[in-house]
N, C-alpha and C. Protein backbone atom coordinates (compact mmCIF):
# COMPACT_ATOMS: atom_id res chain seq x y z
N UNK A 1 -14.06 31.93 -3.36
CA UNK A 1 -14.58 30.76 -4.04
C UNK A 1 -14.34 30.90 -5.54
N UNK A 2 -14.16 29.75 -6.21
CA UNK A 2 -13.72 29.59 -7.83
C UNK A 2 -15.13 29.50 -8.70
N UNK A 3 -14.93 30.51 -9.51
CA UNK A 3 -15.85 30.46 -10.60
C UNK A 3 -16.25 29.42 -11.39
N UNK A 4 -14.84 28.57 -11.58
CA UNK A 4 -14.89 27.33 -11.93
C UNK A 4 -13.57 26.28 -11.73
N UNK A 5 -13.86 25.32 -12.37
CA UNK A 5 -12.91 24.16 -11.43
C UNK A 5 -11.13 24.59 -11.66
N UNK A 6 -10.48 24.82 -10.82
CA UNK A 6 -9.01 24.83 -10.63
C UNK A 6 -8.76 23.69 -11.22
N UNK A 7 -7.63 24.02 -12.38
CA UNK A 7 -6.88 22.57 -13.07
C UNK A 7 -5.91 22.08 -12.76
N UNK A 8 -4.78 20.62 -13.39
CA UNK A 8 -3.82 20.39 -12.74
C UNK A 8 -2.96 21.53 -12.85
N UNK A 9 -2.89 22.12 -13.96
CA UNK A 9 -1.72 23.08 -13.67
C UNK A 9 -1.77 24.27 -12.72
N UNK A 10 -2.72 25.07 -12.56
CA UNK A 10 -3.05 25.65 -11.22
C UNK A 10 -2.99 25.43 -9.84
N UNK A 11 -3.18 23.94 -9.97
CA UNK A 11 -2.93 23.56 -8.38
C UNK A 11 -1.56 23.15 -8.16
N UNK A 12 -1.01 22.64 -9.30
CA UNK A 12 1.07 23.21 -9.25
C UNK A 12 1.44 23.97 -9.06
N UNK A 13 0.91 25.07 -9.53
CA UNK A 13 1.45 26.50 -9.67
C UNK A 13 1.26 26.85 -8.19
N UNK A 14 -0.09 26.68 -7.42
CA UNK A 14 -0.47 27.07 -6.38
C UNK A 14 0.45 26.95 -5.25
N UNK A 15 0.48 25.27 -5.39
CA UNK A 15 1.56 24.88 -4.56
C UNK A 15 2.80 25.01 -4.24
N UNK A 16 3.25 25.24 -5.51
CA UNK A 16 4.59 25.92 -5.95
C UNK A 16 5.17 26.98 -5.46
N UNK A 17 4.00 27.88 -5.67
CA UNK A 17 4.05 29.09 -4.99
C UNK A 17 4.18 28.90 -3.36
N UNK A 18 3.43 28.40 -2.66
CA UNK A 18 3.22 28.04 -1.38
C UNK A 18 4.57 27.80 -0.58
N UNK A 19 5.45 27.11 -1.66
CA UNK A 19 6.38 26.24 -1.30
C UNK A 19 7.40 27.62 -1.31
N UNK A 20 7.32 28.54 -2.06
CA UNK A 20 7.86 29.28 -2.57
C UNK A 20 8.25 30.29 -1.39
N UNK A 21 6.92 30.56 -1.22
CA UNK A 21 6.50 31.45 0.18
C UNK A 21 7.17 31.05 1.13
N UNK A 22 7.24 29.70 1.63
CA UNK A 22 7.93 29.45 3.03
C UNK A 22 9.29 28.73 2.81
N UNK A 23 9.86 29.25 1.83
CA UNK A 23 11.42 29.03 1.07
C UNK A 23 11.65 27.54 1.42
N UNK A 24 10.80 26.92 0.38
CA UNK A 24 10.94 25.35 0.72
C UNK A 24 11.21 24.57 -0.58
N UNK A 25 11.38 25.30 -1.32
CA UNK A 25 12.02 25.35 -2.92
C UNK A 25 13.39 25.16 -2.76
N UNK A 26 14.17 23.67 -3.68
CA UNK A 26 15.52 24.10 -2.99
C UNK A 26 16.14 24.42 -4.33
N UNK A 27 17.42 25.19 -3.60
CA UNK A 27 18.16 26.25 -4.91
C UNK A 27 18.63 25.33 -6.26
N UNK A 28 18.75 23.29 -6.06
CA UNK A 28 19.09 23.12 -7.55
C UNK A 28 18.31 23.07 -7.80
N UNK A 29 17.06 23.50 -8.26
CA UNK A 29 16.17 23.17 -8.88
C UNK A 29 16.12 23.92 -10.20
N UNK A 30 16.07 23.15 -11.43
CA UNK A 30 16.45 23.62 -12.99
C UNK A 30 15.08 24.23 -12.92
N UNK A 31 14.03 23.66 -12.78
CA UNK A 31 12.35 24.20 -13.08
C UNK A 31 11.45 23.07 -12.52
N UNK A 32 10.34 24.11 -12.41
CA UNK A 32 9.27 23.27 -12.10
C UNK A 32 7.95 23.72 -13.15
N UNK A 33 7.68 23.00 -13.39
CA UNK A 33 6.88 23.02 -14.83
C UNK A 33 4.86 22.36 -14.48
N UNK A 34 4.07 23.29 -14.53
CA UNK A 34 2.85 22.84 -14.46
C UNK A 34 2.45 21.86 -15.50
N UNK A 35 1.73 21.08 -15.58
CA UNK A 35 0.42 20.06 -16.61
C UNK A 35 0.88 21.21 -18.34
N UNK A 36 1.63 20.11 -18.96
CA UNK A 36 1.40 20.68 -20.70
C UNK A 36 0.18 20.74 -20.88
N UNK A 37 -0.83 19.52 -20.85
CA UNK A 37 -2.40 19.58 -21.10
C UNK A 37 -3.17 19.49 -19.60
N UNK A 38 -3.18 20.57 -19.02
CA UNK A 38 -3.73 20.52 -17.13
C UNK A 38 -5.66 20.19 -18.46
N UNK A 39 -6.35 19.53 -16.69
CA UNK A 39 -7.32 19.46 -17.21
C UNK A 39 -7.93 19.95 -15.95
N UNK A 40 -9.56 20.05 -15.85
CA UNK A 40 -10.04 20.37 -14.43
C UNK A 40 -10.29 19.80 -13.04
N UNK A 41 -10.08 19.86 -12.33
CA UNK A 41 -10.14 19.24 -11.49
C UNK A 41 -11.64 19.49 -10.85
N UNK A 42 -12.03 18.05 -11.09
CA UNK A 42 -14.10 18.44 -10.50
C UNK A 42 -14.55 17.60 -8.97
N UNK A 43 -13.10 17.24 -8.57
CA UNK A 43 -13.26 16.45 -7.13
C UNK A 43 -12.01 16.63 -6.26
N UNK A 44 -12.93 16.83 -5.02
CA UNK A 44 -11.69 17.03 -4.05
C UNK A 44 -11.17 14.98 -3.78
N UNK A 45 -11.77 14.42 -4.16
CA UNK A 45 -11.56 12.37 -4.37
C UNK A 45 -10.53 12.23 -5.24
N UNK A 46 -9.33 12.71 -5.13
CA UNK A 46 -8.32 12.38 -5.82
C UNK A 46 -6.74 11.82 -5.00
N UNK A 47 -6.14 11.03 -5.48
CA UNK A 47 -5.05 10.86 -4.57
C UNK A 47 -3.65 11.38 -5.55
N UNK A 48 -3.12 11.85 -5.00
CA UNK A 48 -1.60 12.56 -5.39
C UNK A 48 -0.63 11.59 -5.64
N UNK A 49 -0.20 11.74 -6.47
CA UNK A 49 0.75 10.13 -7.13
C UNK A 49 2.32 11.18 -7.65
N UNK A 50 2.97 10.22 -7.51
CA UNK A 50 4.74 11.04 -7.56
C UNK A 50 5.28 9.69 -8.01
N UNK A 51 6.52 10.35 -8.89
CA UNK A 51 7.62 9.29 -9.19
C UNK A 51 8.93 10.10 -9.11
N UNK A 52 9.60 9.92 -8.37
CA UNK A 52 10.92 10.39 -8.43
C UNK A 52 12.41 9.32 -8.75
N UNK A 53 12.60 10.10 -9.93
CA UNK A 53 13.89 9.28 -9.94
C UNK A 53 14.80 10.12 -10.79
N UNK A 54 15.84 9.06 -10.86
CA UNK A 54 16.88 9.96 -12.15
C UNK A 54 16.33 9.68 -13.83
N UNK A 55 17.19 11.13 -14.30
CA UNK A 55 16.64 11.01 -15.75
C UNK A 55 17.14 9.99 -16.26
N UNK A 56 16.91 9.76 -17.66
CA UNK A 56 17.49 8.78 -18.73
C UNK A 56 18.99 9.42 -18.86
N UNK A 57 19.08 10.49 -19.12
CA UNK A 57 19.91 11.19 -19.81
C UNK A 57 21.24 12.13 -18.47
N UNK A 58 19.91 13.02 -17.74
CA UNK A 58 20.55 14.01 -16.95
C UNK A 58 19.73 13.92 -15.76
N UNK A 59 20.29 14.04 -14.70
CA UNK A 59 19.66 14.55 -13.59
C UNK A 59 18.36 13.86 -12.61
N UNK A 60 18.26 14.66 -12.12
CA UNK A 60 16.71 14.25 -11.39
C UNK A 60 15.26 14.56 -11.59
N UNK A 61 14.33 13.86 -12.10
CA UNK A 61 13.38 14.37 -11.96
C UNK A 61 12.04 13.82 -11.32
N UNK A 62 11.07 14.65 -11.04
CA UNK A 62 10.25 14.55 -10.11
C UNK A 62 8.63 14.74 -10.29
N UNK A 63 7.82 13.60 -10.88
CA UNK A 63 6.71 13.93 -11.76
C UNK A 63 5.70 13.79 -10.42
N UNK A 64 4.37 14.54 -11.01
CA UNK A 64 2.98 14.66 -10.09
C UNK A 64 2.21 14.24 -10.91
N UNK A 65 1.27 13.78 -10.38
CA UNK A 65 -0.09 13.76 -10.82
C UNK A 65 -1.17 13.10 -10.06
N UNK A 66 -2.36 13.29 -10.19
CA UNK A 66 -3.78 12.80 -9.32
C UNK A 66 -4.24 11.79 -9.77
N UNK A 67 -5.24 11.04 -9.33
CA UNK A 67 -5.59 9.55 -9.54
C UNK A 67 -6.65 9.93 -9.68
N UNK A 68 -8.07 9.88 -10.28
CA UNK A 68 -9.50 10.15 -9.59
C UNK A 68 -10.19 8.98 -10.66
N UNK A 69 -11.95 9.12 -10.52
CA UNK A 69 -12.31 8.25 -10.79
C UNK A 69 -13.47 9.61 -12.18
N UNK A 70 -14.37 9.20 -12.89
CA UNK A 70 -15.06 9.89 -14.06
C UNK A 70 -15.43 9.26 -14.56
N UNK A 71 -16.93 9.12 -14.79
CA UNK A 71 -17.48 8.26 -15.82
C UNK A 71 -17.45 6.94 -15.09
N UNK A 72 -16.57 6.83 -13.84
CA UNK A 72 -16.78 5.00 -13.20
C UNK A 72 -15.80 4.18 -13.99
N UNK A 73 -14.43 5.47 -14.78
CA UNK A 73 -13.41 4.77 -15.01
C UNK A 73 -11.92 5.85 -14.16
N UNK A 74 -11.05 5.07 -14.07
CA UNK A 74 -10.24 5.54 -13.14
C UNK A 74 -9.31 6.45 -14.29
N UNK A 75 -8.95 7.65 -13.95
CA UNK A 75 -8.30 8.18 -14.74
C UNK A 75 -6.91 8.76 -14.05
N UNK A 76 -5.69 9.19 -15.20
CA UNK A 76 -4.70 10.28 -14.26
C UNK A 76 -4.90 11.11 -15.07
N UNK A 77 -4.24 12.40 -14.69
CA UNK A 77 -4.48 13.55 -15.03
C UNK A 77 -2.76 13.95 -14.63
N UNK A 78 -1.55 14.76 -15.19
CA UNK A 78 -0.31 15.24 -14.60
C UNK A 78 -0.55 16.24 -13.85
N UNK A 79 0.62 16.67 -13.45
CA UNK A 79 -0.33 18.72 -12.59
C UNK A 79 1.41 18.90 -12.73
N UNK A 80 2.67 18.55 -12.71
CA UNK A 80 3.75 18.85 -12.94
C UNK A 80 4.96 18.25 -12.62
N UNK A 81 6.23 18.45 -13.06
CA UNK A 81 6.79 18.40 -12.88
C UNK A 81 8.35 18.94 -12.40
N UNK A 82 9.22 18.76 -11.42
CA UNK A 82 10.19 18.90 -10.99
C UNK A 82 11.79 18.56 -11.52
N UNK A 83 12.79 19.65 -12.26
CA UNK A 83 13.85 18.87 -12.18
C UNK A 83 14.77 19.77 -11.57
N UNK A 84 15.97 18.57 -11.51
CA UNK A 84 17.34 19.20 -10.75
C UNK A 84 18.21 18.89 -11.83
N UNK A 85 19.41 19.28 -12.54
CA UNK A 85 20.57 18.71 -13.60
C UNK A 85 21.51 17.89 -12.40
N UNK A 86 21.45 17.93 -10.75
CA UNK A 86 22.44 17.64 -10.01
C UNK A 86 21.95 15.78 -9.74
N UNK A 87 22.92 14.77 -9.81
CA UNK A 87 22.45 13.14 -9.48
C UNK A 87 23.23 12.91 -8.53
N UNK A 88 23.87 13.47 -7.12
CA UNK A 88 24.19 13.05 -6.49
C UNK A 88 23.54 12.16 -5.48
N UNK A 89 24.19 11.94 -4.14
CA UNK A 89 22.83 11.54 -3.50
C UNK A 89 22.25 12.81 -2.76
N UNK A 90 23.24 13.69 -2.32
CA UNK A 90 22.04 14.67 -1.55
C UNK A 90 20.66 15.66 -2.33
N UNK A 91 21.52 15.23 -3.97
CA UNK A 91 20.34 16.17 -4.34
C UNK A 91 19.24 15.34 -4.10
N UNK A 92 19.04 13.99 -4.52
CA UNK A 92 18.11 12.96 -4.36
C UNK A 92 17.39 12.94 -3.23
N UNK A 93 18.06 13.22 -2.23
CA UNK A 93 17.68 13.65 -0.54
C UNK A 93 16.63 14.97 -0.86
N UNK A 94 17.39 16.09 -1.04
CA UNK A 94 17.08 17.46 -1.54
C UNK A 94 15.27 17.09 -2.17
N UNK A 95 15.43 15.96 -3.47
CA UNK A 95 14.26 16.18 -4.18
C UNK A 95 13.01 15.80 -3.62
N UNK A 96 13.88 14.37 -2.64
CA UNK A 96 12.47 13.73 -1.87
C UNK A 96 12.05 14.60 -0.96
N UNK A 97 12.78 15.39 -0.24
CA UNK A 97 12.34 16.74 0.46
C UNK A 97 11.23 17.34 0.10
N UNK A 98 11.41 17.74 -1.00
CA UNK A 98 10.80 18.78 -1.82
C UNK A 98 9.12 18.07 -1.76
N UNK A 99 9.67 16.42 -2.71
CA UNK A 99 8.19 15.18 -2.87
C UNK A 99 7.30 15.31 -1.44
N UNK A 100 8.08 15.25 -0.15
CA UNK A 100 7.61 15.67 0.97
C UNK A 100 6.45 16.93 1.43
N UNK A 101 7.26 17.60 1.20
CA UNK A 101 6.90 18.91 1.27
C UNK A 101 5.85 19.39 0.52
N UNK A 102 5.45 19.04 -1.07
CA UNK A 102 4.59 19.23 -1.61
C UNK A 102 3.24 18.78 -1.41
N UNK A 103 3.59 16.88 -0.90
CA UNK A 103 2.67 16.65 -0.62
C UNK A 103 2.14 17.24 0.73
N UNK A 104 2.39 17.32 2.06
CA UNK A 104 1.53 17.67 2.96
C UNK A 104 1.13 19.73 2.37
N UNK A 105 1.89 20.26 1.64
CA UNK A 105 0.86 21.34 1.40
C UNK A 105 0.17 21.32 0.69
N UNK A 106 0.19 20.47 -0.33
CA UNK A 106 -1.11 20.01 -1.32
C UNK A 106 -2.06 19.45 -0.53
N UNK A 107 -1.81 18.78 0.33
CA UNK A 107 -3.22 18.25 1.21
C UNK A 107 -4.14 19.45 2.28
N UNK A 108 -3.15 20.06 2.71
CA UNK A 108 -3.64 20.92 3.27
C UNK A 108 -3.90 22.30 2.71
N UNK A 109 -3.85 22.78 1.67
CA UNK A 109 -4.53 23.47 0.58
C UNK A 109 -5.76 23.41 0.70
N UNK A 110 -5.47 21.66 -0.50
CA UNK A 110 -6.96 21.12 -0.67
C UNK A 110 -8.50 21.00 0.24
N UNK A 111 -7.49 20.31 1.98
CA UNK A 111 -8.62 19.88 2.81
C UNK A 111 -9.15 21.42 3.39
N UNK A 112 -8.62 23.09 3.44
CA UNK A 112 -8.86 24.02 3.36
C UNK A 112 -9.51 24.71 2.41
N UNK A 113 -9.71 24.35 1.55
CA UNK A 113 -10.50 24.59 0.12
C UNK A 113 -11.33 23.29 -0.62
N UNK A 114 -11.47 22.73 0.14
CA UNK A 114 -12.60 21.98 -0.04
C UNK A 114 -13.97 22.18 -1.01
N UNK A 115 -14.17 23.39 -1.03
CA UNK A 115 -15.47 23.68 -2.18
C UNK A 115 -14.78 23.95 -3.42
N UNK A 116 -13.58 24.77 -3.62
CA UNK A 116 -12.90 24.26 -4.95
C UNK A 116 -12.95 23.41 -5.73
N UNK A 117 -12.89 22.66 -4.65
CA UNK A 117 -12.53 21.13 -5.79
C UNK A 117 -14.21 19.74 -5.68
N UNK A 118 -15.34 21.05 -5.77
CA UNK A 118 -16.11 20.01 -5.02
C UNK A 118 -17.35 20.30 -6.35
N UNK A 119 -17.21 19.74 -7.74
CA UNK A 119 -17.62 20.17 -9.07
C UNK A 119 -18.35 19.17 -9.30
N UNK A 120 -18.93 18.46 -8.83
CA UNK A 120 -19.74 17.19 -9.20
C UNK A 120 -20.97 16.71 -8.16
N UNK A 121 -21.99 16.27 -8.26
CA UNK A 121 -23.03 15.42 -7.37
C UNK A 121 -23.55 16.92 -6.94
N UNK A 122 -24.29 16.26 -5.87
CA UNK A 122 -25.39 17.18 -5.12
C UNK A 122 -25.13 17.00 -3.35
N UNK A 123 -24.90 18.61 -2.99
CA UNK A 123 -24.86 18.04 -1.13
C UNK A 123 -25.79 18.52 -0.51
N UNK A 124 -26.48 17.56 0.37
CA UNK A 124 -27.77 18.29 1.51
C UNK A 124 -27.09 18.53 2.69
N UNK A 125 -27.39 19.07 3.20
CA UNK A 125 -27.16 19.51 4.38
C UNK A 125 -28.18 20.24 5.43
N UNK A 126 -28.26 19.29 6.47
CA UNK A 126 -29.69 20.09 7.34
C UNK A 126 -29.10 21.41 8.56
N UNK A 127 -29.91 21.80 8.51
CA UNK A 127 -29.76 23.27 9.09
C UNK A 127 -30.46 22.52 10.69
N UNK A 128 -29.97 23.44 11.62
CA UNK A 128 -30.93 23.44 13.30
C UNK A 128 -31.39 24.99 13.57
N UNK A 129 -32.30 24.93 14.40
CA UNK A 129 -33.65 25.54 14.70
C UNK A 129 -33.21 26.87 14.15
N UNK A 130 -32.09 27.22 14.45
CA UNK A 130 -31.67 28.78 14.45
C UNK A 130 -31.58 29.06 12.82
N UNK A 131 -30.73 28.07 12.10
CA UNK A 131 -30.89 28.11 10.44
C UNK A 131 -29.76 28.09 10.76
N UNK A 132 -28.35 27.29 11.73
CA UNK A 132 -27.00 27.38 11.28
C UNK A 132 -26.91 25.83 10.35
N UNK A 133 -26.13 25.80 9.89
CA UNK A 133 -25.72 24.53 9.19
C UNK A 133 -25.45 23.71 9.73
N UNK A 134 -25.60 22.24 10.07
CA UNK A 134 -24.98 21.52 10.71
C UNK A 134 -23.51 21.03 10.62
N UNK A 135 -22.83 20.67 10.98
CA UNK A 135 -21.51 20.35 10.63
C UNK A 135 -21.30 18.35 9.71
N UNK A 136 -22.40 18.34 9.52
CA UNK A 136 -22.30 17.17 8.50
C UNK A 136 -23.12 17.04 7.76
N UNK A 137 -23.13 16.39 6.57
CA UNK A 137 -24.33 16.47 5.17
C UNK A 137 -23.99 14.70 4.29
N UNK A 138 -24.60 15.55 3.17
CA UNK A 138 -24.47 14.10 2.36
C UNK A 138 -23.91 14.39 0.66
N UNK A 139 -23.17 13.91 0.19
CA UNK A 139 -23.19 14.28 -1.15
C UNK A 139 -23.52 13.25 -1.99
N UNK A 140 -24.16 13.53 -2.98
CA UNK A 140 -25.23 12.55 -4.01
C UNK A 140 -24.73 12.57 -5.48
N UNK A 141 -24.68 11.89 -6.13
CA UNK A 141 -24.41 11.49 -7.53
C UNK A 141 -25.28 12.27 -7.84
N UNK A 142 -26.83 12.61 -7.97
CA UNK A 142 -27.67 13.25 -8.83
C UNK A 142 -28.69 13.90 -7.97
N UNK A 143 -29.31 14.60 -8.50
CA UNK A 143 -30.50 15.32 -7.59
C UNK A 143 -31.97 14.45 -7.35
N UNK A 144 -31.85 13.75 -7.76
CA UNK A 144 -33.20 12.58 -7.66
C UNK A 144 -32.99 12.15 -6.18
N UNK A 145 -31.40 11.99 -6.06
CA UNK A 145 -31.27 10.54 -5.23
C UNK A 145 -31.08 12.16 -3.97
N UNK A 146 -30.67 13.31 -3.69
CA UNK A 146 -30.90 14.24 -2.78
C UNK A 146 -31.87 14.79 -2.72
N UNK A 147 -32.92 14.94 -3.63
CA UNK A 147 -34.16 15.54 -3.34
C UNK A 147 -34.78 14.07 -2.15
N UNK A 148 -34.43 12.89 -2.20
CA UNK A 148 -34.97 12.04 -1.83
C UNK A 148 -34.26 12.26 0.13
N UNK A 149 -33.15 12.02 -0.51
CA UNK A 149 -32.24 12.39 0.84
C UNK A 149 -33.24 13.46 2.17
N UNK A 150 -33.01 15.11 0.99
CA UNK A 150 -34.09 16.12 1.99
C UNK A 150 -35.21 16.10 2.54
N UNK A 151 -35.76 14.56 2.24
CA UNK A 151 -37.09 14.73 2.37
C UNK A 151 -36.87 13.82 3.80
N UNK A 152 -35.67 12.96 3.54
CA UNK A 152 -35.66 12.47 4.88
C UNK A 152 -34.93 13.32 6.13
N UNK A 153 -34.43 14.27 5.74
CA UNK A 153 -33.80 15.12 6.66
C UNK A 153 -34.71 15.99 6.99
N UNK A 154 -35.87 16.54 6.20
CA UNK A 154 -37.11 17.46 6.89
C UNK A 154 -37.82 16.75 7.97
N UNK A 155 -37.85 15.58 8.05
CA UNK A 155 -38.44 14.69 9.20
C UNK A 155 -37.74 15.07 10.53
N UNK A 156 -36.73 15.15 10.61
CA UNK A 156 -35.98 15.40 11.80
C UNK A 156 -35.51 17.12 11.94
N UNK A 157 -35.20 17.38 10.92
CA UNK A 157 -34.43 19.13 11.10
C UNK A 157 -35.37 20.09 10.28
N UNK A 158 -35.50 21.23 10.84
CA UNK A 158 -36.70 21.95 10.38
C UNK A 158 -36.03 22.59 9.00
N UNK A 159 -34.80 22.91 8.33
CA UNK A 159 -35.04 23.18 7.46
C UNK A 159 -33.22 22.16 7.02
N UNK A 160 -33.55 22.32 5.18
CA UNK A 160 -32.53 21.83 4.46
C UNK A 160 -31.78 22.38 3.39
N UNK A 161 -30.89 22.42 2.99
CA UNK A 161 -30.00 22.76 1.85
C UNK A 161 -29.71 21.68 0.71
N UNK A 162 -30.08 22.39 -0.23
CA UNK A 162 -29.68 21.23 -1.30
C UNK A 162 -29.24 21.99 -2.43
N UNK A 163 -27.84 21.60 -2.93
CA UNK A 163 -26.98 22.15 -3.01
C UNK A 163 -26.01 21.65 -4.50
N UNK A 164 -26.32 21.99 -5.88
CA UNK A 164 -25.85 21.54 -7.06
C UNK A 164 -24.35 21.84 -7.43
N UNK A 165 -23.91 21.40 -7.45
CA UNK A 165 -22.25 21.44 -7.24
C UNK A 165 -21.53 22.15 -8.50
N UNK A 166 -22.39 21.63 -9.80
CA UNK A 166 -22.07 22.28 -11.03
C UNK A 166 -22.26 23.47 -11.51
N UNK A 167 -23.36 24.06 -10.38
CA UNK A 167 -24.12 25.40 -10.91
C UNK A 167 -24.06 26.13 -9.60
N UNK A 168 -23.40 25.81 -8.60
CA UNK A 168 -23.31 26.22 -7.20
C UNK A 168 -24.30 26.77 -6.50
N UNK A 169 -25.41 26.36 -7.21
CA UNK A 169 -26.92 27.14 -6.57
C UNK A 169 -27.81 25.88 -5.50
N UNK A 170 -27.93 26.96 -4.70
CA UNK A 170 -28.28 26.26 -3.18
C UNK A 170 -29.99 26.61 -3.54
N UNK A 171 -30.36 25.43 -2.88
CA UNK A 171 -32.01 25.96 -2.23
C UNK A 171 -32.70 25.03 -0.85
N UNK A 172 -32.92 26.53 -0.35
CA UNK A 172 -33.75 25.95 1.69
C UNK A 172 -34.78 25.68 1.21
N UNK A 173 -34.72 24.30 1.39
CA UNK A 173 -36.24 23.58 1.41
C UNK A 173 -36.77 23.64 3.45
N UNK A 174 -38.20 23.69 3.98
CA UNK A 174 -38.42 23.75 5.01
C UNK A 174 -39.59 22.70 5.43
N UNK A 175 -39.45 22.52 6.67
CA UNK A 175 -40.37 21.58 7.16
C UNK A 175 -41.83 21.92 6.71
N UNK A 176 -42.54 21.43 6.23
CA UNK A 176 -44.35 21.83 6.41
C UNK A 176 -44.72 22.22 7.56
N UNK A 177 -45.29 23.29 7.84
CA UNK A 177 -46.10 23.73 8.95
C UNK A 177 -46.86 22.32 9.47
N UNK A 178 -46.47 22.10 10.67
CA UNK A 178 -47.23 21.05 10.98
C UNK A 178 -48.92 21.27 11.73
N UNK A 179 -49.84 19.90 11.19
CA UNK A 179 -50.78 20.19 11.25
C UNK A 179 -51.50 19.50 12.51
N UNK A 180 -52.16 20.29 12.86
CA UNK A 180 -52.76 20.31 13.84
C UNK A 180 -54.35 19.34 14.27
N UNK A 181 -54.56 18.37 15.26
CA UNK A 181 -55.35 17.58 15.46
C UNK A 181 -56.83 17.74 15.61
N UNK A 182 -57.16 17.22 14.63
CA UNK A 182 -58.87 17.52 14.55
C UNK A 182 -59.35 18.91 15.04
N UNK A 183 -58.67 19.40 13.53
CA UNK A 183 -58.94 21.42 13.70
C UNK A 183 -58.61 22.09 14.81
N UNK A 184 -58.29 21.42 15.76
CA UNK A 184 -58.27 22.97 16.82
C UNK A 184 -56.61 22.66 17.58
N UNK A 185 -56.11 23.69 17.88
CA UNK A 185 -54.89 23.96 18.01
C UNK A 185 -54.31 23.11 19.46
N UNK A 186 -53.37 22.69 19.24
CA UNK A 186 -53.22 22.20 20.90
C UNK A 186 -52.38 23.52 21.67
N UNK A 187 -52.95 22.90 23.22
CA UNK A 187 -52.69 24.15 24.23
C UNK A 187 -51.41 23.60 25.06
């Protein structure tokens, strides 16, 4: 787990590498170049955006970047870019390959590392009898609106997680001992 949020240029590099690993890099490639100004990445809610075409000047090139939303305005952010000096058509073939290729391992990175990229809001999540986690939760803009959430999930599941995304600190909230009918215990 990340100490703190992975930026665009890290998650180029990452990928890069990835690509690297299962020799999916093809040989014209002049460079591939991470984010000049990478910034952090605080949500796995981003969509992967590409432009491939030829240069002005030379060659092919092949830009990245994420879409996300901040503040409730839509922003991009770059994470890198791709070139080739070759403009034929197979390199063009070659590059969309590559556009291919990046994207399904960038997705599957990401949807595998999921708490990486998960730097914002608040998630509850109710636990069953034993204290395993359930396999679904909720994530919240603020802790007002999940403290509110847990209180409706202690009604049904005996205990809860609530869970600050910025400070990665969890706390089991638990059902109240439930109380018992006109003092004496039922049998």
């Amino acid at each position: 787990m990340l100490k703190k949020p992975m930026t665009t240029e890290e998650l180029f590099d990452k990928i890069k590498g990835i690509l690297q690993e299962k020799d999916k890099l093809p040989d014209i490639l002049d460079y591939g170049l991470g984010a000049y100004r990478p910034v952090p990445i605080k949500t796995y809610e981003f969509d992967l955006k590409s432009n491939l075409a030829y240069g002005g000047s030379e060659g092919i090139y092949l830009d990245l970047w994420i879409e996300y939303f901040e503040d409730d305005k839509k922003r991009t952010s770059s994470i890198g870019t791709f070139k080739t000096l070759h403009e034929n058509d197979e390199a063009m073939h070659t590059m969309a390959a590559l556009l291919a290729d990046f994207i399904l391992e960038e997705r599957a990175y990401v949807n595998a590392n999921l708490d990486d990229f998960t730097w914002e809001g608040v998630d509850v999540y109710p636990l069953d009898e034993s204290g395993n986690r359930l396999k679904w939760g909720y994530s919240c803009n603020n802790m007002e609106v999940a403290l509110k959430r847990k209180d409706e999930l202690l009604e049904k599941h005996p205990q809860v997680i609530v869970r600050d995304n910025a400070t990665r600190k969890e706390k089991v909230f638990k059902q109240p001992a439930q109380k018992e009918k006109g003092g004496e215990r039922k049998k």
